[in-house]
C-alpha atoms as a PDB file:
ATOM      1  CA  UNK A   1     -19.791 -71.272  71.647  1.00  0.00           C
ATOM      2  CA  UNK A   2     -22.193 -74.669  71.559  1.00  0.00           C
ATOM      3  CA  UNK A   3     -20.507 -77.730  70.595  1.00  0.00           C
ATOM      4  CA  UNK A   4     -22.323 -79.574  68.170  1.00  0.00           C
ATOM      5  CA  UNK A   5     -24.231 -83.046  68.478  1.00  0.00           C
ATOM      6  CA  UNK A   6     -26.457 -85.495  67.330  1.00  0.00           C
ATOM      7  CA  UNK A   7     -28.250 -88.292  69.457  1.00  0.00           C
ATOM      8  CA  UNK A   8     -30.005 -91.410  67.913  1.00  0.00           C
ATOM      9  CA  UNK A   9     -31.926 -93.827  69.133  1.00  0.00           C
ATOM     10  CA  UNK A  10     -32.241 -97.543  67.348  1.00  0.00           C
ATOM     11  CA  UNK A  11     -35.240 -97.038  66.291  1.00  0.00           C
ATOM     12  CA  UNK A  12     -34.804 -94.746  63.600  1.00  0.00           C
ATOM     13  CA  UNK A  13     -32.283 -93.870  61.018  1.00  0.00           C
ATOM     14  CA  UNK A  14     -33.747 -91.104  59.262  1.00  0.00           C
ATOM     15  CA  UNK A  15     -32.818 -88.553  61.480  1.00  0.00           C
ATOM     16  CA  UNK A  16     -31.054 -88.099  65.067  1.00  0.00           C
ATOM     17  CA  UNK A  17     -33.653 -87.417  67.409  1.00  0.00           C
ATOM     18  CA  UNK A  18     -31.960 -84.808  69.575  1.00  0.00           C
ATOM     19  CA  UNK A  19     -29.754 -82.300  69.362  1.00  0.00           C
ATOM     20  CA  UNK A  20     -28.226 -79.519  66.729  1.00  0.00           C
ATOM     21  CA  UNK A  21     -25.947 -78.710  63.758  1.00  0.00           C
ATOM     22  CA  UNK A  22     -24.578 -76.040  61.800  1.00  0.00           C
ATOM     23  CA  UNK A  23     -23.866 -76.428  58.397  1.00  0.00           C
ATOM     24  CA  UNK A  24     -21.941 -73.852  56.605  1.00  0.00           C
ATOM     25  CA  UNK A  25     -20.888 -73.964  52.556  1.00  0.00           C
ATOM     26  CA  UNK A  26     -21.574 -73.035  48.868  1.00  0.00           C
ATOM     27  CA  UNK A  27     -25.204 -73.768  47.932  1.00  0.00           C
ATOM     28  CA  UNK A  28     -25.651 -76.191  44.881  1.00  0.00           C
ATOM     29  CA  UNK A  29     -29.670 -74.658  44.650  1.00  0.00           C
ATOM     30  CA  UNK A  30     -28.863 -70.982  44.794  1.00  0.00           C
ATOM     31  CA  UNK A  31     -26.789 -67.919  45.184  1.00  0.00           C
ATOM     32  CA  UNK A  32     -23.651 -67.625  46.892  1.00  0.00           C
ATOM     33  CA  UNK A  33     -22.605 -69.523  50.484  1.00  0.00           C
ATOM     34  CA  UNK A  34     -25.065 -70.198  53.140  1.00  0.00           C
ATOM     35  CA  UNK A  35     -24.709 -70.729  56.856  1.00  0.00           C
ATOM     36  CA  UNK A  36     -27.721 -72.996  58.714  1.00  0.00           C
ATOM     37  CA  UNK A  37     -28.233 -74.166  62.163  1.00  0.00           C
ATOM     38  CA  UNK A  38     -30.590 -76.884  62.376  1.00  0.00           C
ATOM     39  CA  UNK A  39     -32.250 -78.917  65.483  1.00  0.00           C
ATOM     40  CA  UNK A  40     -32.806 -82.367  64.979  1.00  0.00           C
ATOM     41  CA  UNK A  41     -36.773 -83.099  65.821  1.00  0.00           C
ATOM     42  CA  UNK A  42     -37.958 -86.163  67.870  1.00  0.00           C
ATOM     43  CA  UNK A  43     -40.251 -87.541  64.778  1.00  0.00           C
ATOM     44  CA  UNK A  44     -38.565 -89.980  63.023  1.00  0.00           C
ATOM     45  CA  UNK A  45     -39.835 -88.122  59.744  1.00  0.00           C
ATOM     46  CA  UNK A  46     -36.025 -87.638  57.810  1.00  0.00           C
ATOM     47  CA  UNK A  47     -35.940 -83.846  58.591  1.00  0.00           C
ATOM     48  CA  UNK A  48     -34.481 -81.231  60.254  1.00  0.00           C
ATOM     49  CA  UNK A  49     -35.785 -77.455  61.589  1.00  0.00           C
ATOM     50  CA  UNK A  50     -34.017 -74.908  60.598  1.00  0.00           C
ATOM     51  CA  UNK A  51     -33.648 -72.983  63.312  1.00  0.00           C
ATOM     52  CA  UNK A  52     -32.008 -69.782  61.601  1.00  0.00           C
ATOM     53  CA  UNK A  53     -30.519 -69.674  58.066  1.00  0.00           C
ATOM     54  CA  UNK A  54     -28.320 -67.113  56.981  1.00  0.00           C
ATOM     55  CA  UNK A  55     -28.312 -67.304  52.836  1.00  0.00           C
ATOM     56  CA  UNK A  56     -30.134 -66.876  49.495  1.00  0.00           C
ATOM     57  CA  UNK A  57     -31.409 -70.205  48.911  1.00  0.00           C
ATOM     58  CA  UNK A  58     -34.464 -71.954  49.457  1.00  0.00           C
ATOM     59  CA  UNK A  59     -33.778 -73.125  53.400  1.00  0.00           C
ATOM     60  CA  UNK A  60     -35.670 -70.843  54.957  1.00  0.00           C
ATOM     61  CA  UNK A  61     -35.713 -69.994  58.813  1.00  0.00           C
ATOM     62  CA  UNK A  62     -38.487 -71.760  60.366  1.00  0.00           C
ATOM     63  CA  UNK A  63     -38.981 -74.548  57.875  1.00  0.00           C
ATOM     64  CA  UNK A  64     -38.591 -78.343  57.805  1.00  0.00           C
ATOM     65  CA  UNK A  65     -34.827 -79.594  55.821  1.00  0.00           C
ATOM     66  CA  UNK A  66     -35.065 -83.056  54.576  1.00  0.00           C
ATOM     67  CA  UNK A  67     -32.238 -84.707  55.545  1.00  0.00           C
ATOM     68  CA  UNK A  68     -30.127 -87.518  53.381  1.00  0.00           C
ATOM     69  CA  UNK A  69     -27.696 -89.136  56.014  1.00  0.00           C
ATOM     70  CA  UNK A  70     -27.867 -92.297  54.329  1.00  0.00           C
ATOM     71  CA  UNK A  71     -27.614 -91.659  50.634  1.00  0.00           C
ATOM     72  CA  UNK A  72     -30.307 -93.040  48.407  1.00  0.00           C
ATOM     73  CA  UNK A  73     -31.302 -96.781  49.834  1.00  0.00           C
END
């Protein structure tokens, strides 16, 4: 199995800019648990592509995840 990671770069700190997570727990949005893998993009835009998403709420496979490392700034 594919270890996990996440590379930044100084420029941004919306989002890392390379590599891949998954992300597996009860949804606060919808029904039941949910397991997602998501690739970090390049663009410093604050989101993530969810590359497959196993679950019944609203992160769909193929779609952009806004991401909220930070908190609220």
């Amino acid at each position: 199995m594919p270890q996990e990671f996440a590379a930044f770069t100084s420029g941004c700190r919306a989002n890392p800019q390379l590599g891949f997570v998954q992300l597996a727990r009860a949804s606060e949005v919808g029904k039941g648990t949910g397991i997602h893998y998501l690739v970090f993009v390049p663009e410093c835009s604050g989101a993530g592509y969810v590359a497959l998403s196993i679950s019944e709420n609203v992160l769909s496979t193929g779609q952009h995840a806004s991401l909220d490392l930070l908190g609220q700034e």
